[in-house]
C-alpha atoms as a PDB file:
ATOM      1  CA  UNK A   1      -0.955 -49.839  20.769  1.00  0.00           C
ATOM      2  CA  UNK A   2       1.174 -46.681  20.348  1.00  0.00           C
ATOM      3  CA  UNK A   3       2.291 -48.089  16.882  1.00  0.00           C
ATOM      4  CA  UNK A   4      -1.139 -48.597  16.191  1.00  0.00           C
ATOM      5  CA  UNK A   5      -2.396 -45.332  16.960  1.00  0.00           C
ATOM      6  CA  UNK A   6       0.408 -43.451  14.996  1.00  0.00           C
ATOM      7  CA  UNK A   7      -0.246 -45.530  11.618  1.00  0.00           C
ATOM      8  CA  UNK A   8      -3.739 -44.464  12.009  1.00  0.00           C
ATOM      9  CA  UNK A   9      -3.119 -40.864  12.517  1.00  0.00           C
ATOM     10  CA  UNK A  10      -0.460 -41.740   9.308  1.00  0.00           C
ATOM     11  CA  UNK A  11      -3.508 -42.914   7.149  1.00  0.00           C
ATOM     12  CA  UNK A  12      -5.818 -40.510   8.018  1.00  0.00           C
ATOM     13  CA  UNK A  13      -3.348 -37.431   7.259  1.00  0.00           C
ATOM     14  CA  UNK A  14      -2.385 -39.512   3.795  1.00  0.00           C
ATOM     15  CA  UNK A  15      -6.663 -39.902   3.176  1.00  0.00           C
ATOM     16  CA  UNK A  16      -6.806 -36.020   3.934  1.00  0.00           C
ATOM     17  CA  UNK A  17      -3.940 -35.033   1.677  1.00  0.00           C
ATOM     18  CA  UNK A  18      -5.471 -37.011  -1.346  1.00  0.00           C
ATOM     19  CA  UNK A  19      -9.267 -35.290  -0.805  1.00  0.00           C
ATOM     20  CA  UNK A  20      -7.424 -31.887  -0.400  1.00  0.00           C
ATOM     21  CA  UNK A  21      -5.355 -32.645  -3.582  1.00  0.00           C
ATOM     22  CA  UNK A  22      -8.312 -33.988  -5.401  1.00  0.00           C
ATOM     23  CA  UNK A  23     -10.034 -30.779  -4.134  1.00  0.00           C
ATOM     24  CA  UNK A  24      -7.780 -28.388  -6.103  1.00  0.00           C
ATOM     25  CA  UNK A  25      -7.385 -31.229  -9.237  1.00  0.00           C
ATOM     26  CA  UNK A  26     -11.241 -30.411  -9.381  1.00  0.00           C
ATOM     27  CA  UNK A  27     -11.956 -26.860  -8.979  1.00  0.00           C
ATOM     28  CA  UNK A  28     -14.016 -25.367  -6.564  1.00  0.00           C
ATOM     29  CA  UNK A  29     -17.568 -25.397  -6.566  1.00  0.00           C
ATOM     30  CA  UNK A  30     -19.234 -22.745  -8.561  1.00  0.00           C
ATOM     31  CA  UNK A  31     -22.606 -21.081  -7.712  1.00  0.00           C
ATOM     32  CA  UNK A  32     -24.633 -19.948 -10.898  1.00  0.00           C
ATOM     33  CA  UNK A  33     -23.340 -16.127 -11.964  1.00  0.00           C
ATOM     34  CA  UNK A  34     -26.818 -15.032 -11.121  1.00  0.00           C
ATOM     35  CA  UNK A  35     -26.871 -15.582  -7.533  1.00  0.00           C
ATOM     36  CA  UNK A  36     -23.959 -13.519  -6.927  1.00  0.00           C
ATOM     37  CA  UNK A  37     -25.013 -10.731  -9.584  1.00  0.00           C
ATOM     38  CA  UNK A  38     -23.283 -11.815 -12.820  1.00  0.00           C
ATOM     39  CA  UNK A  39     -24.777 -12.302 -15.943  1.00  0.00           C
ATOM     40  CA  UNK A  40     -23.988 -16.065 -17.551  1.00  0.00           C
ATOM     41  CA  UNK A  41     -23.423 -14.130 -20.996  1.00  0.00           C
ATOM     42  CA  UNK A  42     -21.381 -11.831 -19.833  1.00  0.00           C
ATOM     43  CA  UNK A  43     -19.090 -14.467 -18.070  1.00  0.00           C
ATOM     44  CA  UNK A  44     -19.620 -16.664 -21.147  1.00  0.00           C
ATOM     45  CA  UNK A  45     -17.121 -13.493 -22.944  1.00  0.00           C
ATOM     46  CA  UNK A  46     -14.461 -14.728 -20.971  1.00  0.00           C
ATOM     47  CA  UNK A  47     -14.173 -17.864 -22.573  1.00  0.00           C
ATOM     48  CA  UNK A  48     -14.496 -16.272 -26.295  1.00  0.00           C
ATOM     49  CA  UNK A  49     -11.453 -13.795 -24.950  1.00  0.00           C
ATOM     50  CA  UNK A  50      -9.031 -15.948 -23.399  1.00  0.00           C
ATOM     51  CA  UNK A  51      -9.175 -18.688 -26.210  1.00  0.00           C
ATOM     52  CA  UNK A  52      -8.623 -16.109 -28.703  1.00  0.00           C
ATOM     53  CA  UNK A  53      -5.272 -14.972 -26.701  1.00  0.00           C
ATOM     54  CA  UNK A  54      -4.201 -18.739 -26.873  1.00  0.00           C
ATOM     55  CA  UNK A  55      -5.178 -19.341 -30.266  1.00  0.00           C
ATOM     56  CA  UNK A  56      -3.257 -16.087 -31.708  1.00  0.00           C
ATOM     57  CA  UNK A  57      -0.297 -17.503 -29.585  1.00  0.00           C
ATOM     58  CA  UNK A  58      -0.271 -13.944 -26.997  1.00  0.00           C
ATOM     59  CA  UNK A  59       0.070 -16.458 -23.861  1.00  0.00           C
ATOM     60  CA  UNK A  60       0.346 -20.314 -24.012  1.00  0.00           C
ATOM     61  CA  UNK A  61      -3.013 -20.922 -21.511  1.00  0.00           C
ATOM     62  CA  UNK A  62      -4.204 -19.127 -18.188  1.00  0.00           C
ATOM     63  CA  UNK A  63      -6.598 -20.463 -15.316  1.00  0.00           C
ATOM     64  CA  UNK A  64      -9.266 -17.593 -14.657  1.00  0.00           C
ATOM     65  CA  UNK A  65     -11.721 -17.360 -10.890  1.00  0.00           C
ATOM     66  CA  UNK A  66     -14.024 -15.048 -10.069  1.00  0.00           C
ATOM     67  CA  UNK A  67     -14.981 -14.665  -6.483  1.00  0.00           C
ATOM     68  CA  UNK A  68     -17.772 -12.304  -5.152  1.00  0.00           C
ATOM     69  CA  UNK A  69     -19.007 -12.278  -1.138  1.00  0.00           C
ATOM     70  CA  UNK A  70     -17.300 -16.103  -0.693  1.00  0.00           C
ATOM     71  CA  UNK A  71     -18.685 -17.784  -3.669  1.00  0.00           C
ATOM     72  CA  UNK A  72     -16.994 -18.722  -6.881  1.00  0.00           C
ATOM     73  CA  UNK A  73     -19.114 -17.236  -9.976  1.00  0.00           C
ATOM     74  CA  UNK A  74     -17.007 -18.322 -12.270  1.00  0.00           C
ATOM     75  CA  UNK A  75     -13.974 -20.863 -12.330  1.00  0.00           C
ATOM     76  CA  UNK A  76     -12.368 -22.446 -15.721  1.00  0.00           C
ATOM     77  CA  UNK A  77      -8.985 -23.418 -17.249  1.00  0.00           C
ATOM     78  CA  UNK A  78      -7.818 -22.698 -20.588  1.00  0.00           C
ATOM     79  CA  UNK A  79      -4.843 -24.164 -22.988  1.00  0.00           C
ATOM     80  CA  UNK A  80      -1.853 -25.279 -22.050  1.00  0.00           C
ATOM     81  CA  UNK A  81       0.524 -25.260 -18.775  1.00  0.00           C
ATOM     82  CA  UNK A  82       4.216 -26.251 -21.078  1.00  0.00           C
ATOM     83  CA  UNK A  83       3.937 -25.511 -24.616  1.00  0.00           C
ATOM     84  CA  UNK A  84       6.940 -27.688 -25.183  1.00  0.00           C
ATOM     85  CA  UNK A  85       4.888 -31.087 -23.823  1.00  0.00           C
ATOM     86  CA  UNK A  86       1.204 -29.819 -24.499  1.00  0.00           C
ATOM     87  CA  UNK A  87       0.602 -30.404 -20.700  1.00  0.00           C
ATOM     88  CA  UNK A  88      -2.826 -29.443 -20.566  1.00  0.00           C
ATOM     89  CA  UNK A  89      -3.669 -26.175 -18.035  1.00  0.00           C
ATOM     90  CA  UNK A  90      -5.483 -28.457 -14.573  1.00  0.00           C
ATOM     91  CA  UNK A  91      -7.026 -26.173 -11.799  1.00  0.00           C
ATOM     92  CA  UNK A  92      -4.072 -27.584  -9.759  1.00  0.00           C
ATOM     93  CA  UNK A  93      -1.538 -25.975 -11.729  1.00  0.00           C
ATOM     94  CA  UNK A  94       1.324 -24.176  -9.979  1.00  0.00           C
ATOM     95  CA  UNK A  95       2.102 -20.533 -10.879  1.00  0.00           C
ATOM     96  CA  UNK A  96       5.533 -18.627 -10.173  1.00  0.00           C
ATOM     97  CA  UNK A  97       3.846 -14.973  -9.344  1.00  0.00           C
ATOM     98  CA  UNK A  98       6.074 -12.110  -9.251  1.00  0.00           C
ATOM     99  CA  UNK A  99       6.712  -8.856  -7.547  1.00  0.00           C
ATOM    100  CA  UNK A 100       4.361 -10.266  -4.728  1.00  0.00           C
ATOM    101  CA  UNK A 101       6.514  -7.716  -2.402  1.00  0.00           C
ATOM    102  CA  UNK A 102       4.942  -4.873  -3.189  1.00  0.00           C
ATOM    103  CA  UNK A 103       1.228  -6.062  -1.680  1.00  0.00           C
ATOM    104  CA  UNK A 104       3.154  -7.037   1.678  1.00  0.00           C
ATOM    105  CA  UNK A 105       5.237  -3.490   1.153  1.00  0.00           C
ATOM    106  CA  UNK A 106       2.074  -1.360   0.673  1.00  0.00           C
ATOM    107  CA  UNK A 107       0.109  -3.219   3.576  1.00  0.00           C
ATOM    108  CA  UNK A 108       2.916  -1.900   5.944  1.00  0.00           C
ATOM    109  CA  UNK A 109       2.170   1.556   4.467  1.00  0.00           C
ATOM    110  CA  UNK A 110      -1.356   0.929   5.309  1.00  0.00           C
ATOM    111  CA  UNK A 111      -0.651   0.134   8.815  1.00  0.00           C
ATOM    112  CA  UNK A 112       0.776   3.364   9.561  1.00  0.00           C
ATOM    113  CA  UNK A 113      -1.798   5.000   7.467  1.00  0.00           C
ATOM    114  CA  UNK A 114      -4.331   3.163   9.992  1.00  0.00           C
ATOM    115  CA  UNK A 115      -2.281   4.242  13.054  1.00  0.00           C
ATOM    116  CA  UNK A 116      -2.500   7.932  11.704  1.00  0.00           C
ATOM    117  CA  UNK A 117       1.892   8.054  11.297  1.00  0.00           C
ATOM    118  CA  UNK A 118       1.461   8.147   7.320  1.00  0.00           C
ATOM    119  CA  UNK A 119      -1.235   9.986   5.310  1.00  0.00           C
ATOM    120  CA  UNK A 120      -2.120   8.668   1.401  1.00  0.00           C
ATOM    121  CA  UNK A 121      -2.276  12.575   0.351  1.00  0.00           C
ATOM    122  CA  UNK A 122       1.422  12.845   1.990  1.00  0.00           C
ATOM    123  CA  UNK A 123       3.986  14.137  -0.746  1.00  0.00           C
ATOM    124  CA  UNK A 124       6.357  11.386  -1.113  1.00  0.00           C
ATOM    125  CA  UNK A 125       9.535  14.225  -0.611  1.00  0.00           C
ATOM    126  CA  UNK A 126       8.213  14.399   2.858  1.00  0.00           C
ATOM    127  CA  UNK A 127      10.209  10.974   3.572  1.00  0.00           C
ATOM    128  CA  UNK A 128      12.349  11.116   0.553  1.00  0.00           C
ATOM    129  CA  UNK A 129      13.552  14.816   0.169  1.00  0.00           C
ATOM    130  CA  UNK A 130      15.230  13.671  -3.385  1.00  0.00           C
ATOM    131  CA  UNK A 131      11.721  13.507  -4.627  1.00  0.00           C
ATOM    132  CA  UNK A 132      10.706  17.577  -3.768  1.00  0.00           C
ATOM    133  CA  UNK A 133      11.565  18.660  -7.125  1.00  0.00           C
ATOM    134  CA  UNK A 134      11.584  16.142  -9.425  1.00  0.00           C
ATOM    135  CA  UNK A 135      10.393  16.786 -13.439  1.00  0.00           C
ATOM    136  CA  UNK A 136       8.620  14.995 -16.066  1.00  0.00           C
ATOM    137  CA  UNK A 137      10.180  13.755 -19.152  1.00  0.00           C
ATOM    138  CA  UNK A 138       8.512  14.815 -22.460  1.00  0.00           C
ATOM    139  CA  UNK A 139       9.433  13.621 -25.604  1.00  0.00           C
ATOM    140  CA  UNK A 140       9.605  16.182 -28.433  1.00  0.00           C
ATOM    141  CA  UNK A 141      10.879  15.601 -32.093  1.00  0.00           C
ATOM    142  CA  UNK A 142      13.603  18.124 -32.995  1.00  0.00           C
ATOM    143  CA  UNK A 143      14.257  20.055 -36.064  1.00  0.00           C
ATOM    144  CA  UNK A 144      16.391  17.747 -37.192  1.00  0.00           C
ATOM    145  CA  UNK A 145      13.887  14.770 -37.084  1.00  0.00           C
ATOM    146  CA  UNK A 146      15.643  13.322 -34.339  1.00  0.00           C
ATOM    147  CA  UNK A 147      13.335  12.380 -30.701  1.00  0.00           C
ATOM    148  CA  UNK A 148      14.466  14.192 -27.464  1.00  0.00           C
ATOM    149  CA  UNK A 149      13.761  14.479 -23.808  1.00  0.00           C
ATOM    150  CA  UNK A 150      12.753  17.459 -22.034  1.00  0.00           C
ATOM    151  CA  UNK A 151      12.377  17.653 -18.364  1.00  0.00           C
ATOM    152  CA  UNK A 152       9.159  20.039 -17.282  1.00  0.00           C
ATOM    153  CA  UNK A 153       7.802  20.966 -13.903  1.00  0.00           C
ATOM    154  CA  UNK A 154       5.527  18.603 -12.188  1.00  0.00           C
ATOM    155  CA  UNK A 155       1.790  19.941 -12.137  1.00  0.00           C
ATOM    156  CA  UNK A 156       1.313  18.452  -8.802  1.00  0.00           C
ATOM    157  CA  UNK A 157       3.705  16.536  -6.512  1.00  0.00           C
ATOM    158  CA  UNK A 158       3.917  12.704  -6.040  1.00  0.00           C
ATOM    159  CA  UNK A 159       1.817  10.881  -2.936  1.00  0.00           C
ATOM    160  CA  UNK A 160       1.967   8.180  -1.001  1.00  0.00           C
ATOM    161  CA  UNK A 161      -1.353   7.456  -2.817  1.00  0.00           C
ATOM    162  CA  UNK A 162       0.247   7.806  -5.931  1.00  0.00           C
ATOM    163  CA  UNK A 163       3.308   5.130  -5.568  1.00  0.00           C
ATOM    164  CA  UNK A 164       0.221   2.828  -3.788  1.00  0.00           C
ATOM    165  CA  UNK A 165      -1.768   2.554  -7.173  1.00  0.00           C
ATOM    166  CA  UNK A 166       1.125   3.036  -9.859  1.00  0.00           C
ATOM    167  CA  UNK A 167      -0.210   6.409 -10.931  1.00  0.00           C
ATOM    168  CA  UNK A 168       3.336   8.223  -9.485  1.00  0.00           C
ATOM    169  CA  UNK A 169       4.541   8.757 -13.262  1.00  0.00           C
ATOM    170  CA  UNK A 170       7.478   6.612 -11.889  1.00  0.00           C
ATOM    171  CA  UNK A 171       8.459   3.412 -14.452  1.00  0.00           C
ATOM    172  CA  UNK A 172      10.858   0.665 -14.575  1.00  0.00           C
ATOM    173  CA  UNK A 173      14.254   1.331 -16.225  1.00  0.00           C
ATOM    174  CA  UNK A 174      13.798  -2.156 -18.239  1.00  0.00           C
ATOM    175  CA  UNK A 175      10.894  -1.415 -20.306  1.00  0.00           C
ATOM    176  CA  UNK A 176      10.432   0.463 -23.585  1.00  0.00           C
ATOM    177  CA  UNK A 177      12.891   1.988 -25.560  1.00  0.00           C
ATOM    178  CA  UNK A 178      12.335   5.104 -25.635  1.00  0.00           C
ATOM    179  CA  UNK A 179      14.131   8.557 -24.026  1.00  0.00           C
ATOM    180  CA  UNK A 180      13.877   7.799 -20.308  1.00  0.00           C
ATOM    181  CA  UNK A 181      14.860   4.211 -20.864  1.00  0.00           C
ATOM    182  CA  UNK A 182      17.945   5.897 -22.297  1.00  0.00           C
ATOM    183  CA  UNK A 183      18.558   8.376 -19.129  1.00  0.00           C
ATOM    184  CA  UNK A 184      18.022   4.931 -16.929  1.00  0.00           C
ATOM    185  CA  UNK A 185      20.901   3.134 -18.932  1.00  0.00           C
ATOM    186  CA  UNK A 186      23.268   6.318 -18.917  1.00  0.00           C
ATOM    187  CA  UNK A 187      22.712   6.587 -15.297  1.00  0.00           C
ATOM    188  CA  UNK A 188      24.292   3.336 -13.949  1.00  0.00           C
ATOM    189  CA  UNK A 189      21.306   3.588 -11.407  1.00  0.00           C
ATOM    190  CA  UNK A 190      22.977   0.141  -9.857  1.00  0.00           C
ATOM    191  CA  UNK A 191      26.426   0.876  -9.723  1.00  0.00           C
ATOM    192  CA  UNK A 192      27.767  -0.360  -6.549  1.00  0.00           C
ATOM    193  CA  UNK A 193      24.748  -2.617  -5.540  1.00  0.00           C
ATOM    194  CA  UNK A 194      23.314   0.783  -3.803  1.00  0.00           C
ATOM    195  CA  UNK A 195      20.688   0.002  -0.988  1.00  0.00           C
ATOM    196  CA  UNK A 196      17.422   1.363  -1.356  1.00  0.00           C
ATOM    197  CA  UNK A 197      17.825   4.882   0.072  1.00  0.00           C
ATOM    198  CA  UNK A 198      20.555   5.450  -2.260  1.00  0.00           C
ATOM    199  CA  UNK A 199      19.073   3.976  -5.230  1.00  0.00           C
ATOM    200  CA  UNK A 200      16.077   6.300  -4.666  1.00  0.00           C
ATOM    201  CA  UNK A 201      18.444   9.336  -4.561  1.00  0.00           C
ATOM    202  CA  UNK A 202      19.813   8.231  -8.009  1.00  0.00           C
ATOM    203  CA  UNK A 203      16.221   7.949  -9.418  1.00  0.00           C
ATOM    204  CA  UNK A 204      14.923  10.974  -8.455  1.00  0.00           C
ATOM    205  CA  UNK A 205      18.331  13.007  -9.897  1.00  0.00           C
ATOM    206  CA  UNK A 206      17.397  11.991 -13.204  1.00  0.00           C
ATOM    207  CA  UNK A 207      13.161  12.601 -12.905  1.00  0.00           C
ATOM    208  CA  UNK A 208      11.810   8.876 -12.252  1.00  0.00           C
ATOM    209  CA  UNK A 209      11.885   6.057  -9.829  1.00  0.00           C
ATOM    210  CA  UNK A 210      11.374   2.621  -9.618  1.00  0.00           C
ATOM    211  CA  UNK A 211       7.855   2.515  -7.811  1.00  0.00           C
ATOM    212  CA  UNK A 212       8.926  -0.983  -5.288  1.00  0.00           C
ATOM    213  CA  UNK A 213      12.169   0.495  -4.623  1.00  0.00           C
ATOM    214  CA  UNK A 214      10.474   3.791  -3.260  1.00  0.00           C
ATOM    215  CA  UNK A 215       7.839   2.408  -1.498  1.00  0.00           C
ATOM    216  CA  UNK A 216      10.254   0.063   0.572  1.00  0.00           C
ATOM    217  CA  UNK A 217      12.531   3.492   1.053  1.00  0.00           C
ATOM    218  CA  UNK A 218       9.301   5.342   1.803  1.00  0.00           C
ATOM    219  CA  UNK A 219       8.338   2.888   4.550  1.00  0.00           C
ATOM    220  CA  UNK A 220      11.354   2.206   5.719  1.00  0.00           C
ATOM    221  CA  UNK A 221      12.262   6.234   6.269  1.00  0.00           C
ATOM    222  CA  UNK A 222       8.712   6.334   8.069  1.00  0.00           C
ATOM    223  CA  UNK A 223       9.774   3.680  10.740  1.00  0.00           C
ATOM    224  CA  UNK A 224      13.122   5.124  11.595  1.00  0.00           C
ATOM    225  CA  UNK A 225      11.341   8.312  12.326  1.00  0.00           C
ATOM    226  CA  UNK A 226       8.898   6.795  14.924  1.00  0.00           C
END
């Protein structure tokens, strides 16, 4: 009987998987734009946009929801998932998503914001003193034709707001090519595998930060004061 019971609790998981997995194979169930307050044309431009990026070979296919008040307006997959087998995109496709540790890092922020120990108008040198007089790189053409870097006053300092919604004037030492990419390289800003205090220290010597990095320090300077 026990046997019995257990295959049955076997087949009913297995019949559960298969109508969950057939679930996401399928999509989810749209509502018409209207009834959530879109406009069918102007969801219809989303279609036109991201076959255009396929076609002129900008990404290789992408899978695009829209979600308002708990009802899917709009739901559709476009191109391909491999470009090197033609796999088809599927609304069951599995995405690798990146730097998903700054959403968990700035919802601890917001729980001390919430329990009044952090304030979004906060300068960020309040937890990170190498950040009270940092400058801003400008990039001016010389005399001699040649591009260089001067390093000017802030107008206004950095906030926790600021680091929160990327608009800290902090950037990633990876990207571009231009001056401050340079200063980033000359630095040796990970020399030593440096933790994240130290690594903010670096960044701010030189003007600029790496916005993760400082958040985590930011955070993490907050709870050792409690």
């Amino acid at each position: 009987m026990l046997a019995s019971i257990r295959l049955r609790g076997v087949a009913v998981a297995a019949l559960l998987l298969s109508a969950i997995s057939g679930a996401f194979a399928e999509g989810p169930i749209t509502a018409k734009p209207e009834e959530v307050g879109f406009s069918s044309a102007g969801l219809a431009r989303i279609d036109a946009y991201l076959k255009n990026e396929i076609a002129t070979d900008k990404i290789p296919g992408a899978i695009m929801m829209i979600q308002r008040n708990g009802k899917t307006a709009y739901f559709n997959s476009f191109g391909v998932r491999d470009p090197a087998t033609k796999a088809p995109m599927t609304p069951d496709t599995i995405f690798r998503i990146y730097s998903m540790s700054k959403p968990v890092t700035t919802v601890a922020a917001m729980m001390l914001v919430e329990e009044g120990r952090l304030q979004l108008d906060e300068p960020l040198s309040k937890y990170i003193p190498a950040f009270a007089d940092v400058k801003v790189g400008v990039e001016k053409k010389g005399e001699d034709g040649k591009i260089g870097l001067d390093l000017v006053p802030v107008r206004r300092p950095i906030t926790i707001q600021d680091l929160m919604r990327h608009t800290s004037g902090l950037t990633y030492g990876f990207f571009g090519e231009g001056a401050v990419k340079k200063l980033y390289v000359e630095a040796n800003l990970g020399e030593g595998d440096p933790d994240s205090a130290l690594f903010a220290e670096r960044l701010a010597a030189i003007g600029s930060d790496r916005l993760m990095l400082a958040v985590r320090a930011l955070v993490a300077t907050a709870v050792e004061a409690l």
